[in-house]
C-alpha atoms as a PDB file:
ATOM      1  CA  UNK A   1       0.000   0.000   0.000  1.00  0.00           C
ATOM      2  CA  UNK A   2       2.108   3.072  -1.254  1.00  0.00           C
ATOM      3  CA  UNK A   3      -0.172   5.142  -2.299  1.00  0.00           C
ATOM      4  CA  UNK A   4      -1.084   8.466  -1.028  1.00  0.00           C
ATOM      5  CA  UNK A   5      -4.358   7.649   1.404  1.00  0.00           C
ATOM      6  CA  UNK A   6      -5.815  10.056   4.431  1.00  0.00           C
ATOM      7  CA  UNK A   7      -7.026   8.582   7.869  1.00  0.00           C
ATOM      8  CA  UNK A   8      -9.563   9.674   9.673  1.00  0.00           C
ATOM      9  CA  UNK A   9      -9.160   9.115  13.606  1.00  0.00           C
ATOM     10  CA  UNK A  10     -12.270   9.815  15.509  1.00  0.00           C
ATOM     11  CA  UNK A  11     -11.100  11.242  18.734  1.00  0.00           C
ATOM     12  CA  UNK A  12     -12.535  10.674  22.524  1.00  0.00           C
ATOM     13  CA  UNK A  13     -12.815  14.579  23.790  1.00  0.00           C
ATOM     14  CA  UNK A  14     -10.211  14.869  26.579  1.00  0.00           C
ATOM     15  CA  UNK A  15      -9.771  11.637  26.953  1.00  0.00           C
ATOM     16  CA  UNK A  16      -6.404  10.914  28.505  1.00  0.00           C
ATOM     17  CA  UNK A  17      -5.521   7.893  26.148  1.00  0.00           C
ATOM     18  CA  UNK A  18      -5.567   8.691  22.617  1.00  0.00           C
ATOM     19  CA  UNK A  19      -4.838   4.826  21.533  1.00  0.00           C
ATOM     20  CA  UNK A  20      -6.197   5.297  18.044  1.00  0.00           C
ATOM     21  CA  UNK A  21      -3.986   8.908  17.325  1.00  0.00           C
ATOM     22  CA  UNK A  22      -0.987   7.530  18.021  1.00  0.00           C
ATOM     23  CA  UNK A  23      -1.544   4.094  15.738  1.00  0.00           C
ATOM     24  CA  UNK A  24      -3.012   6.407  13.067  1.00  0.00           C
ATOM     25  CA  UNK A  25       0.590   8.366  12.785  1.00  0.00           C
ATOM     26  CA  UNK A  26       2.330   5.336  12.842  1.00  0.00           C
ATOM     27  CA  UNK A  27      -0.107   3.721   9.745  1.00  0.00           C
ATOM     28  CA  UNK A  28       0.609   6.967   8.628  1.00  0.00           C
ATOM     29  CA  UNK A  29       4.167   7.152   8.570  1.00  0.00           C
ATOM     30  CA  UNK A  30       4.576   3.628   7.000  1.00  0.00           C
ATOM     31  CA  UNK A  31       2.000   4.385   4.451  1.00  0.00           C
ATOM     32  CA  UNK A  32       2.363   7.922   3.139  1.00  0.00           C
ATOM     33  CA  UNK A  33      -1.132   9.162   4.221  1.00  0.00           C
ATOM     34  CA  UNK A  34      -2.296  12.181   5.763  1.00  0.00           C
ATOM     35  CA  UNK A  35      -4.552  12.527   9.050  1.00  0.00           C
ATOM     36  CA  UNK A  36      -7.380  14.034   9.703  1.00  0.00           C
ATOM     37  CA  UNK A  37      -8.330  14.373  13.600  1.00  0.00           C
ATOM     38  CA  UNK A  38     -12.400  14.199  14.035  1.00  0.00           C
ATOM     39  CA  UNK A  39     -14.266  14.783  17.470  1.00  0.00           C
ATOM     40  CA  UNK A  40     -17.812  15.996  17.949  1.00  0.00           C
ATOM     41  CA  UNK A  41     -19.147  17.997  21.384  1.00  0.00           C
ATOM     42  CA  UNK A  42     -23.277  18.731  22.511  1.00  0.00           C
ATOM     43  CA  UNK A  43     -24.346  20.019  25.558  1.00  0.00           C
ATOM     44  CA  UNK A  44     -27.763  19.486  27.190  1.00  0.00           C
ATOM     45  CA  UNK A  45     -30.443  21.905  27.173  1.00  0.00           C
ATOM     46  CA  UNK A  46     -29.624  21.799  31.306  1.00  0.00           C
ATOM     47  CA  UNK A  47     -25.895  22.064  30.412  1.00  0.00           C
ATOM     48  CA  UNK A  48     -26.375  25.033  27.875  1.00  0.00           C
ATOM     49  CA  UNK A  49     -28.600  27.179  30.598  1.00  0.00           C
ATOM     50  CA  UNK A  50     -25.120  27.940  32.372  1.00  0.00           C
ATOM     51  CA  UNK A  51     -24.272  30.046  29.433  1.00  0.00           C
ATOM     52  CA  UNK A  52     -25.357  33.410  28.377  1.00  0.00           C
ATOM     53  CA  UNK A  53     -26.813  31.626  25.503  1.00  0.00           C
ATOM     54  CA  UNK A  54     -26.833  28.717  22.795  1.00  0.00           C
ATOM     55  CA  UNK A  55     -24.739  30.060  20.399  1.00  0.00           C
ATOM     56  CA  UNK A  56     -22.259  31.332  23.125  1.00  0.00           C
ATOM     57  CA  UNK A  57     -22.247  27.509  24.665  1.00  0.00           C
ATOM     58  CA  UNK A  58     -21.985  26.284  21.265  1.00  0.00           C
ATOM     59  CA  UNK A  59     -18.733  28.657  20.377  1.00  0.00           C
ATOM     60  CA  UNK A  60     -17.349  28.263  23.623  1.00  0.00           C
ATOM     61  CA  UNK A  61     -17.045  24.048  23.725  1.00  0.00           C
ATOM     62  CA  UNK A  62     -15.969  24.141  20.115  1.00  0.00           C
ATOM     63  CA  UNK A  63     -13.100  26.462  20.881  1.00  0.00           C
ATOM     64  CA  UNK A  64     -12.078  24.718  24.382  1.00  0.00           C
ATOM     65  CA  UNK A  65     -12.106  21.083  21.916  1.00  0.00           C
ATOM     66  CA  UNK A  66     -10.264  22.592  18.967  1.00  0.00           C
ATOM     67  CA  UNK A  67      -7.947  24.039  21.120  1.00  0.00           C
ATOM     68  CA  UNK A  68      -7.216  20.418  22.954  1.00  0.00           C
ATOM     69  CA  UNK A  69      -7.119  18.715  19.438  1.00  0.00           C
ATOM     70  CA  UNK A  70      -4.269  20.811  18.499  1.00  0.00           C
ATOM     71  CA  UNK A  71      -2.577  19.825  21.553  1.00  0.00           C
ATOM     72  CA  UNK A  72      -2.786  16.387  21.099  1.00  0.00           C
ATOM     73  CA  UNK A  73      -1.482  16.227  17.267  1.00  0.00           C
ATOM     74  CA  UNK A  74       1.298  18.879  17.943  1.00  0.00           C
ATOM     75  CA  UNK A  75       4.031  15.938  19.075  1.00  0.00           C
ATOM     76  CA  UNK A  76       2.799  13.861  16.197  1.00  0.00           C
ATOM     77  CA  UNK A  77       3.506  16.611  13.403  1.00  0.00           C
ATOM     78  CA  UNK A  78       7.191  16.487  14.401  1.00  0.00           C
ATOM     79  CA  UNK A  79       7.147  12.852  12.862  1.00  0.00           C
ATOM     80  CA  UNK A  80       6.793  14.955   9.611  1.00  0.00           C
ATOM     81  CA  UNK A  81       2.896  13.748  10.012  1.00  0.00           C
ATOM     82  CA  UNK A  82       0.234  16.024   8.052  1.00  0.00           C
ATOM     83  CA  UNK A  83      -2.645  15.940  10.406  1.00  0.00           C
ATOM     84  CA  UNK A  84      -5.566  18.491  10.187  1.00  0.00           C
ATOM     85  CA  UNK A  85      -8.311  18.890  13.105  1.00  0.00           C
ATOM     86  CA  UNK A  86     -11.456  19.491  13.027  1.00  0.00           C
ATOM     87  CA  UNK A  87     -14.436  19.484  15.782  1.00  0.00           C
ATOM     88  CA  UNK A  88     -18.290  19.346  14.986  1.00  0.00           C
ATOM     89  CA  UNK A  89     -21.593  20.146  17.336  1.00  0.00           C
ATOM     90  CA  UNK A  90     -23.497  17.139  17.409  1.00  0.00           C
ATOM     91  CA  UNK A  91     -24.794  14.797  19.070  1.00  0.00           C
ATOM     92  CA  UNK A  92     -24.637  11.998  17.076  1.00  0.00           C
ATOM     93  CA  UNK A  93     -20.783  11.282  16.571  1.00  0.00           C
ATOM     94  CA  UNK A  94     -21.204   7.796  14.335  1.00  0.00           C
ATOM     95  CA  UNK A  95     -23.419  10.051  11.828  1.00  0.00           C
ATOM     96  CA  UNK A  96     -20.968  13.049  11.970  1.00  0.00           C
ATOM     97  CA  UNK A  97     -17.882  11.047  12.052  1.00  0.00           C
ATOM     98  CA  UNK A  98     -19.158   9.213   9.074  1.00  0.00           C
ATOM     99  CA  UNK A  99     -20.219  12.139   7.239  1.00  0.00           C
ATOM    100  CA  UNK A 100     -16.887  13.511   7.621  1.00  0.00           C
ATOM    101  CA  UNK A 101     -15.107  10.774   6.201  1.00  0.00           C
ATOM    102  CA  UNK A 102     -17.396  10.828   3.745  1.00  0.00           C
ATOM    103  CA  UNK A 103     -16.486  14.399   2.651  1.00  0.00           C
ATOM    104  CA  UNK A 104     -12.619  14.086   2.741  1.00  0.00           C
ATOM    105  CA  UNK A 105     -12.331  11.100   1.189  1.00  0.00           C
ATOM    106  CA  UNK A 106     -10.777   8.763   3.845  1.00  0.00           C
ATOM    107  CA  UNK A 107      -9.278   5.640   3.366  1.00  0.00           C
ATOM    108  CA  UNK A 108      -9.457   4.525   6.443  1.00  0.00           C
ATOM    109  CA  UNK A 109     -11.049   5.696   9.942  1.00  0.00           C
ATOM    110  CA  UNK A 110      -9.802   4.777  13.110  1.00  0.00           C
ATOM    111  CA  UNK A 111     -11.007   5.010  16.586  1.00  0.00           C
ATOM    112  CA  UNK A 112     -10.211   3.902  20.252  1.00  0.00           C
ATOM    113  CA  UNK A 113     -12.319   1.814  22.133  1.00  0.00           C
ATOM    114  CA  UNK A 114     -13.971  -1.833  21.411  1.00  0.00           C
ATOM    115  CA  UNK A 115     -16.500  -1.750  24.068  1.00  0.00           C
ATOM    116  CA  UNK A 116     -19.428  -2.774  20.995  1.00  0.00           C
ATOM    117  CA  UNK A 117     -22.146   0.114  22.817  1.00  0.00           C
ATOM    118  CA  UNK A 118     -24.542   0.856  20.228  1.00  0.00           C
ATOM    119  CA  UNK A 119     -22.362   3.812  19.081  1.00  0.00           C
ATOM    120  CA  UNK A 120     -19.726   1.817  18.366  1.00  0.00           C
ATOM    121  CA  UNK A 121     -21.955  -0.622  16.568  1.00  0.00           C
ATOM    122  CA  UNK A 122     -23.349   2.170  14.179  1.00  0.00           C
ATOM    123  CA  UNK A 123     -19.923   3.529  13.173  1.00  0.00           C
ATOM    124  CA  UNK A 124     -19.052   0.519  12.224  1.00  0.00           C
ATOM    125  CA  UNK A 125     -22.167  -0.163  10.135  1.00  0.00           C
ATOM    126  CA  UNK A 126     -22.571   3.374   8.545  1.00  0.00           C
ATOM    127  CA  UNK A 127     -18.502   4.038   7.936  1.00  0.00           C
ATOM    128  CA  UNK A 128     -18.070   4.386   4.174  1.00  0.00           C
ATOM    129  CA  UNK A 129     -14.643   3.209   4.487  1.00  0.00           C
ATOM    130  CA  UNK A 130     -13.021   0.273   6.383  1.00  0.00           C
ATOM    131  CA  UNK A 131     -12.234   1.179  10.486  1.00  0.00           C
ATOM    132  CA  UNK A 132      -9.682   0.314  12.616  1.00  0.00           C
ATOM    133  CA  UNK A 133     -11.105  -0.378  16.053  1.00  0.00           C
ATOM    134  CA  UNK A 134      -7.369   0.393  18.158  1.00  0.00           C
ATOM    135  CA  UNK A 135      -8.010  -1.506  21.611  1.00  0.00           C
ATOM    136  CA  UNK A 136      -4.485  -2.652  22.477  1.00  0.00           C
ATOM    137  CA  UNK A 137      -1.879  -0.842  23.900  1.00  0.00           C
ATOM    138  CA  UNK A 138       0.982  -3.513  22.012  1.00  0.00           C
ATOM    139  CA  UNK A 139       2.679  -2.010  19.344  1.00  0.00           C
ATOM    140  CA  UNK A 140       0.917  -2.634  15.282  1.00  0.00           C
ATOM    141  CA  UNK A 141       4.170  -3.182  13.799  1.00  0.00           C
ATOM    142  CA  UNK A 142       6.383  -6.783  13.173  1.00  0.00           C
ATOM    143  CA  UNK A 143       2.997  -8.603  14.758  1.00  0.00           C
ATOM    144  CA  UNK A 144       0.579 -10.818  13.441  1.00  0.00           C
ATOM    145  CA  UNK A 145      -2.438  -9.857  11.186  1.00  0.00           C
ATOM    146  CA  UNK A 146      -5.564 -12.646  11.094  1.00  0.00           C
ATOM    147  CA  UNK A 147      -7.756 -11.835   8.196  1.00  0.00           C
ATOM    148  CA  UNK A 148     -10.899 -13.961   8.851  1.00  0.00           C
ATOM    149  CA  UNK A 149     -12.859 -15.223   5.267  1.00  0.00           C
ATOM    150  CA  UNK A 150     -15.801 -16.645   4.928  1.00  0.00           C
ATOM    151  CA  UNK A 151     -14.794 -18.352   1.531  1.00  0.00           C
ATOM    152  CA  UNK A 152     -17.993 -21.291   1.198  1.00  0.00           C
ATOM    153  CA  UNK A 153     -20.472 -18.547   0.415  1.00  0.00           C
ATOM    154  CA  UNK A 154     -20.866 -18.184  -3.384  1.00  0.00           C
ATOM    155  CA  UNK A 155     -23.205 -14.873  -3.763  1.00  0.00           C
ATOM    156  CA  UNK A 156     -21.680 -11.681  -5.097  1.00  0.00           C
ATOM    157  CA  UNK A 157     -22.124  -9.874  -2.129  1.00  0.00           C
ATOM    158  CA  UNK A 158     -19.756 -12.446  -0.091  1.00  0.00           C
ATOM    159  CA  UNK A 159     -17.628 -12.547  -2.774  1.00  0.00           C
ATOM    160  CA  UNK A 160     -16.693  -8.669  -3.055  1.00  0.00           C
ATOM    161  CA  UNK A 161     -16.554  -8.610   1.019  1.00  0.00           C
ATOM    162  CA  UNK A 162     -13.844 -11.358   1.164  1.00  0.00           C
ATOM    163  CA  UNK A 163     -12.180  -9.689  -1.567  1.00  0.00           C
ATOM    164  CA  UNK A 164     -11.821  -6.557   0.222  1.00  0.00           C
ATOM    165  CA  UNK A 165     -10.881  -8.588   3.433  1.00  0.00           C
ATOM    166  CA  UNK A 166      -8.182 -10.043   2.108  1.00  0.00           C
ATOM    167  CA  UNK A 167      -6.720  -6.546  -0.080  1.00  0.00           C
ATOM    168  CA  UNK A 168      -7.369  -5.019   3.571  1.00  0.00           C
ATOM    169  CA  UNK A 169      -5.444  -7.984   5.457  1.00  0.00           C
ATOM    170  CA  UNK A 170      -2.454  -8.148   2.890  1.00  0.00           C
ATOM    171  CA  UNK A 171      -2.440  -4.412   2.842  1.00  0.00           C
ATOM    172  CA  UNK A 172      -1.698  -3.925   7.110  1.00  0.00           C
ATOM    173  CA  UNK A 173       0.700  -6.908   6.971  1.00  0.00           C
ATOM    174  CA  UNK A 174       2.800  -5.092   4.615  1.00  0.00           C
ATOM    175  CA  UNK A 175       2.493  -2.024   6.063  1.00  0.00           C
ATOM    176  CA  UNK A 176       3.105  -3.088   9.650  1.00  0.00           C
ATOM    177  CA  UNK A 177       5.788  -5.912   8.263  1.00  0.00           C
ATOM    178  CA  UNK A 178       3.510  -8.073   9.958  1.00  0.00           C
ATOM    179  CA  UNK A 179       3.039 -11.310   9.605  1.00  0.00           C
ATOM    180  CA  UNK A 180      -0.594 -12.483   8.045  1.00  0.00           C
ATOM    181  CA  UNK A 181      -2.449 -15.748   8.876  1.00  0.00           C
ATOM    182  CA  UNK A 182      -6.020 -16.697   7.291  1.00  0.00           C
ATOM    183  CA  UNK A 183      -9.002 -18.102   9.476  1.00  0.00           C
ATOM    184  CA  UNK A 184     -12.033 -19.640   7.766  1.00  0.00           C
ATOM    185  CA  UNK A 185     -14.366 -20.580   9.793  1.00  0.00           C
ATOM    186  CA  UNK A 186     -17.614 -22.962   8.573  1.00  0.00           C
ATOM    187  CA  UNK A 187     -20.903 -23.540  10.167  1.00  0.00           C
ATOM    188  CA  UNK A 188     -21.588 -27.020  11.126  1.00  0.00           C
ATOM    189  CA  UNK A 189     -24.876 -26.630   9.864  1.00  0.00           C
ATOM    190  CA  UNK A 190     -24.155 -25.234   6.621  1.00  0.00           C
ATOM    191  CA  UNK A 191     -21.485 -27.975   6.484  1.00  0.00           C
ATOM    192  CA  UNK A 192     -24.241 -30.577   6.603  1.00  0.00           C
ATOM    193  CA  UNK A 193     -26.631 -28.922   4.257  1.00  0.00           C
ATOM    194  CA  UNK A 194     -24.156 -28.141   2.061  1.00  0.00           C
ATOM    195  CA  UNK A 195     -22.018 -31.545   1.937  1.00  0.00           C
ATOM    196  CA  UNK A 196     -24.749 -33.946   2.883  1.00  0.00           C
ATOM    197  CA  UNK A 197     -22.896 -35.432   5.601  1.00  0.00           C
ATOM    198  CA  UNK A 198     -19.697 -34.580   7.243  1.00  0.00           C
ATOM    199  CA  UNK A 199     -17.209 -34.942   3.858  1.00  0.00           C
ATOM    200  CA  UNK A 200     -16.144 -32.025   4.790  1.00  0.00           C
ATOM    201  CA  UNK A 201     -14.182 -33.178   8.009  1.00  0.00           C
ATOM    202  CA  UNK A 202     -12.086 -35.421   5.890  1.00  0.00           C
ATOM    203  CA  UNK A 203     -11.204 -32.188   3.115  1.00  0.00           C
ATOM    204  CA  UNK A 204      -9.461 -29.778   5.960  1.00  0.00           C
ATOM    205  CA  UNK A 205      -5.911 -30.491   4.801  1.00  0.00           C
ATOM    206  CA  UNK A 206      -6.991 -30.205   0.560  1.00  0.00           C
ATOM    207  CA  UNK A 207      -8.927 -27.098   1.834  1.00  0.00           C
ATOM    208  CA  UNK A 208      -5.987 -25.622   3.520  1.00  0.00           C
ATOM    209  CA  UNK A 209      -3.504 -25.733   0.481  1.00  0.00           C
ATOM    210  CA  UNK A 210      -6.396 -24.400  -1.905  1.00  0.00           C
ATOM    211  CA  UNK A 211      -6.469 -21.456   0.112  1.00  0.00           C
ATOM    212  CA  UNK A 212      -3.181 -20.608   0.571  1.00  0.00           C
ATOM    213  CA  UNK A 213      -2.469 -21.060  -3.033  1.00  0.00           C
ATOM    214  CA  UNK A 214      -5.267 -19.024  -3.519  1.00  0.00           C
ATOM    215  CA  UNK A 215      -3.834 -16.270  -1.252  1.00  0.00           C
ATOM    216  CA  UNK A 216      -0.402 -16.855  -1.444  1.00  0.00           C
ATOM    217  CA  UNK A 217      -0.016 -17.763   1.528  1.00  0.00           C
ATOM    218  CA  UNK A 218       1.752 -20.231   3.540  1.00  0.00           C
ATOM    219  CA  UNK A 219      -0.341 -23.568   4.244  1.00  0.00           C
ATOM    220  CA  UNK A 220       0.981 -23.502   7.911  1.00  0.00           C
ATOM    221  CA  UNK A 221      -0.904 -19.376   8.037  1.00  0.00           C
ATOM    222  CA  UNK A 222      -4.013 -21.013   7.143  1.00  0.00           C
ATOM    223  CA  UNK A 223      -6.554 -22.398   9.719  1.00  0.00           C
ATOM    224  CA  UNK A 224      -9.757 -23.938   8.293  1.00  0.00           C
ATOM    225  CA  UNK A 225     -12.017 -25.292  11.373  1.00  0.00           C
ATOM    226  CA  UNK A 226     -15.430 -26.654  11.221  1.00  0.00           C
ATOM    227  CA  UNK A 227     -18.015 -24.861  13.851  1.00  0.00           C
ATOM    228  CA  UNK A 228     -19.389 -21.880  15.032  1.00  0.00           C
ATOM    229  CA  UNK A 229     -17.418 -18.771  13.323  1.00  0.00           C
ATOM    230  CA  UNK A 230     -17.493 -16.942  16.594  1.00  0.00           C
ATOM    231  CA  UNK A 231     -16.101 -19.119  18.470  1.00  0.00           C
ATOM    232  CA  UNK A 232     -13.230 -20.665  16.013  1.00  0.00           C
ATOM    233  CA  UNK A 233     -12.104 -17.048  15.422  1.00  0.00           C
ATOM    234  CA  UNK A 234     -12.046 -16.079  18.753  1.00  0.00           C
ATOM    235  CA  UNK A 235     -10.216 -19.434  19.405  1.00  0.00           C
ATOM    236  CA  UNK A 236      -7.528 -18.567  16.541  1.00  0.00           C
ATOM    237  CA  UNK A 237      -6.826 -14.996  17.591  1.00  0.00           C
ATOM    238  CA  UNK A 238      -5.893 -15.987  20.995  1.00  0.00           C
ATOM    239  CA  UNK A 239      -3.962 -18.953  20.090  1.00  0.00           C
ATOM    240  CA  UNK A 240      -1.906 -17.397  17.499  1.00  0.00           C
ATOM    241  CA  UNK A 241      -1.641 -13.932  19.345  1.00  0.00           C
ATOM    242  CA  UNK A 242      -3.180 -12.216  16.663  1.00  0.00           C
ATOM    243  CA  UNK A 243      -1.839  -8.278  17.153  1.00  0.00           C
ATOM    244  CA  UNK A 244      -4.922  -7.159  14.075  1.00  0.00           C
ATOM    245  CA  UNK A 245      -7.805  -8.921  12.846  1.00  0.00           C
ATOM    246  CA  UNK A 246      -9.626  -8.141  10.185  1.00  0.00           C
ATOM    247  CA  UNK A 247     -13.199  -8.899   9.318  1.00  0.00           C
ATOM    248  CA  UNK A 248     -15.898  -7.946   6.719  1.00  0.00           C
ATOM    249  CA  UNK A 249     -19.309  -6.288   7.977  1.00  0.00           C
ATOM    250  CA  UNK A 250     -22.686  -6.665   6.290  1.00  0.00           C
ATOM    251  CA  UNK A 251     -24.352  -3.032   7.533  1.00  0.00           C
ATOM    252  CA  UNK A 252     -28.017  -3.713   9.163  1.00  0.00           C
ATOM    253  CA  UNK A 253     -30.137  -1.100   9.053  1.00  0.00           C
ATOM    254  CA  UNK A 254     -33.458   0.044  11.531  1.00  0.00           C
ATOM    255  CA  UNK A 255     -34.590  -2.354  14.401  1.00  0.00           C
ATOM    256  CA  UNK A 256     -33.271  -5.649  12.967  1.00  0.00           C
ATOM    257  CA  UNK A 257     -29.721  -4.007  12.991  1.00  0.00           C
ATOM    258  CA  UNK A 258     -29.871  -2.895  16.760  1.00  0.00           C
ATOM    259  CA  UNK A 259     -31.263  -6.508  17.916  1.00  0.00           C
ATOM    260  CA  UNK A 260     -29.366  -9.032  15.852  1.00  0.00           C
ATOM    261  CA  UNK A 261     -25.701  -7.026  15.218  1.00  0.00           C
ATOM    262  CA  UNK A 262     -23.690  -9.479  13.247  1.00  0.00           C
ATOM    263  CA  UNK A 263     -20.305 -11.773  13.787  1.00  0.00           C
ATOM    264  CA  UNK A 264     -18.100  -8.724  13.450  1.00  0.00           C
ATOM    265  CA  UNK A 265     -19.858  -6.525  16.376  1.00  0.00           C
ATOM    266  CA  UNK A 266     -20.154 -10.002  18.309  1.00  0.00           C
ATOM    267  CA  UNK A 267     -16.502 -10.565  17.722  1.00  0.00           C
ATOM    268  CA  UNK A 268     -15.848  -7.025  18.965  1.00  0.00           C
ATOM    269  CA  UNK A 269     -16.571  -8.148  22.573  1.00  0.00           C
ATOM    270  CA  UNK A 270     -14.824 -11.264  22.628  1.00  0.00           C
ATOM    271  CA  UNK A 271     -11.335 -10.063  21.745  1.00  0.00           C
ATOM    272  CA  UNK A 272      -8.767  -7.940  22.971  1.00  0.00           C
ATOM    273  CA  UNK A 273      -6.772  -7.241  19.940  1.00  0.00           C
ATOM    274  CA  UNK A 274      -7.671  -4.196  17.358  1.00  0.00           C
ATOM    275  CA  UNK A 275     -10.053  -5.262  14.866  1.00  0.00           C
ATOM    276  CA  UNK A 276      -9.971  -3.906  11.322  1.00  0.00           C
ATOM    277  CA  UNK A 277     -13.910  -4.041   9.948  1.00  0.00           C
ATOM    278  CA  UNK A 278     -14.078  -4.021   6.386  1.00  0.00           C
ATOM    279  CA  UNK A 279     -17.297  -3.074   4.737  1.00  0.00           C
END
């Protein structure tokens, strides 16, 4: 990945630990790109009736959280690090943040946290580009990158979303010098309806060397487990010590969305590495 891309890192307003800043610049530095700090601030109507009026409240948080943004990129701009700020009123950070990346054309948006709230879950629905959950404090470079596929579903849609998993997986490892390994998890279930029987069991090790020729990747990188994806993921990260892993997202919109969620967001809560989410 040497071309010329720009980050977006959502920021958490004067938060002390600014995990996803300081991953961004060094993405950033090993990748050519530019940054582009985001945070949003709101105030209740309660909290706004201890100013002179809305538009002073308004002015007045903007300036305190532009003023703190600057702050926090000023070390990183000595790496020789573009990074512009810029801080929004409203209430809905997902939307704005999304919105934003939207407008600048961002390659990539990345933002601390992993707790999977319902904020979290709509960012990473709604994001027009891929996002780069940064949980752990261990360093992204010379580690290992899991790219998790879901390569025994045949529609277009699955197609195009492994596609971009992988680009997105093979992309970080070289960035990050990193070293990637491939987890494909399939549903017991969908092993029987699909094979008839349990065939499947006895086609691990042909399965394995397809995909790794497929991928160019080493046989011993690849992991192909029958059972629930969840769980053999979750299984594989830890094992392996994943330091990134990276998953596709299929966005669910209205009710259905905020009840069901989908392996990704489930995923989110079960691991402690960062999580790249490609949609």
């Amino acid at each position: 990945m040497t071309s010329y891309l720009k980050y977006l890192v959502v920021m958490a307003p004067l938060s002390p630990d600014q995990i996803a800043l300081d991953k961004a610049c060094t993405l950033a530095e090993k990748a050519n790109a530019s940054l582009s700090a985001f945070a949003c601030v709101h105030l209740s109507d309660r909290e706004i009736n201890h100013y002179p009026s809305r538009q002073e409240a308004k002015h007045s948080k903007l300036q305190e959280l532009d003023k703190w943004m600057l702050s926090q990129a000023k070390p990183y701009t000595k790496w020789g690090i573009e990074i512009t700020t810029e801080v929004a009123w409203n209430s809905d950070w997902p939307l704005a943040a999304s919105h934003h990346a939207d407008q600048i054309g961002a390659n990539l948006i990345v933002q601390s946290g992993g707790d999977g709230g319902l904020h979290q879950r709509e960012l990473l629905r709604f994001a027009p580009c891929p996002v780069l959950v940064a949980r752990s404090t261990a360093p992204i470079v010379g580690g290992v990158v899991v790219a998790a596929l879901d390569i025994y579903s045949d529609d277009d849609a699955h197609i195009a979303l492994n596609h971009a998993v992988i680009t997105a997986a093979l992309n970080l490892a070289e960035d990050t010098s990193s070293t990637l390994h491939l987890v494909c998890a399939l549903d017991e279930k969908e092993a029987i309806a699909s094979h008839l029987g349990f065939q499947y069991l006895e086609d691990v090790n042909a399965q394995q060397s397809v995909i790794a020729d497929r991928f160019g990747v080493p046989p011993e990188q690849v992991h192909v487990q029958l059972g629930n994806p969840q769980v053999i993921i979750t299984e594989c990260v830890d094992i392996i010590g994943a330091n990134v892993l990276v998953i596709g997202t299929v966005a669910r919109r209205g009710i259905t969305g905020k009840l069901l969620g989908n392996t990704a967001e489930k995923i989110l809560v079960k691991t402690g590495c960062d999580l790249l989410v490609v949609n």
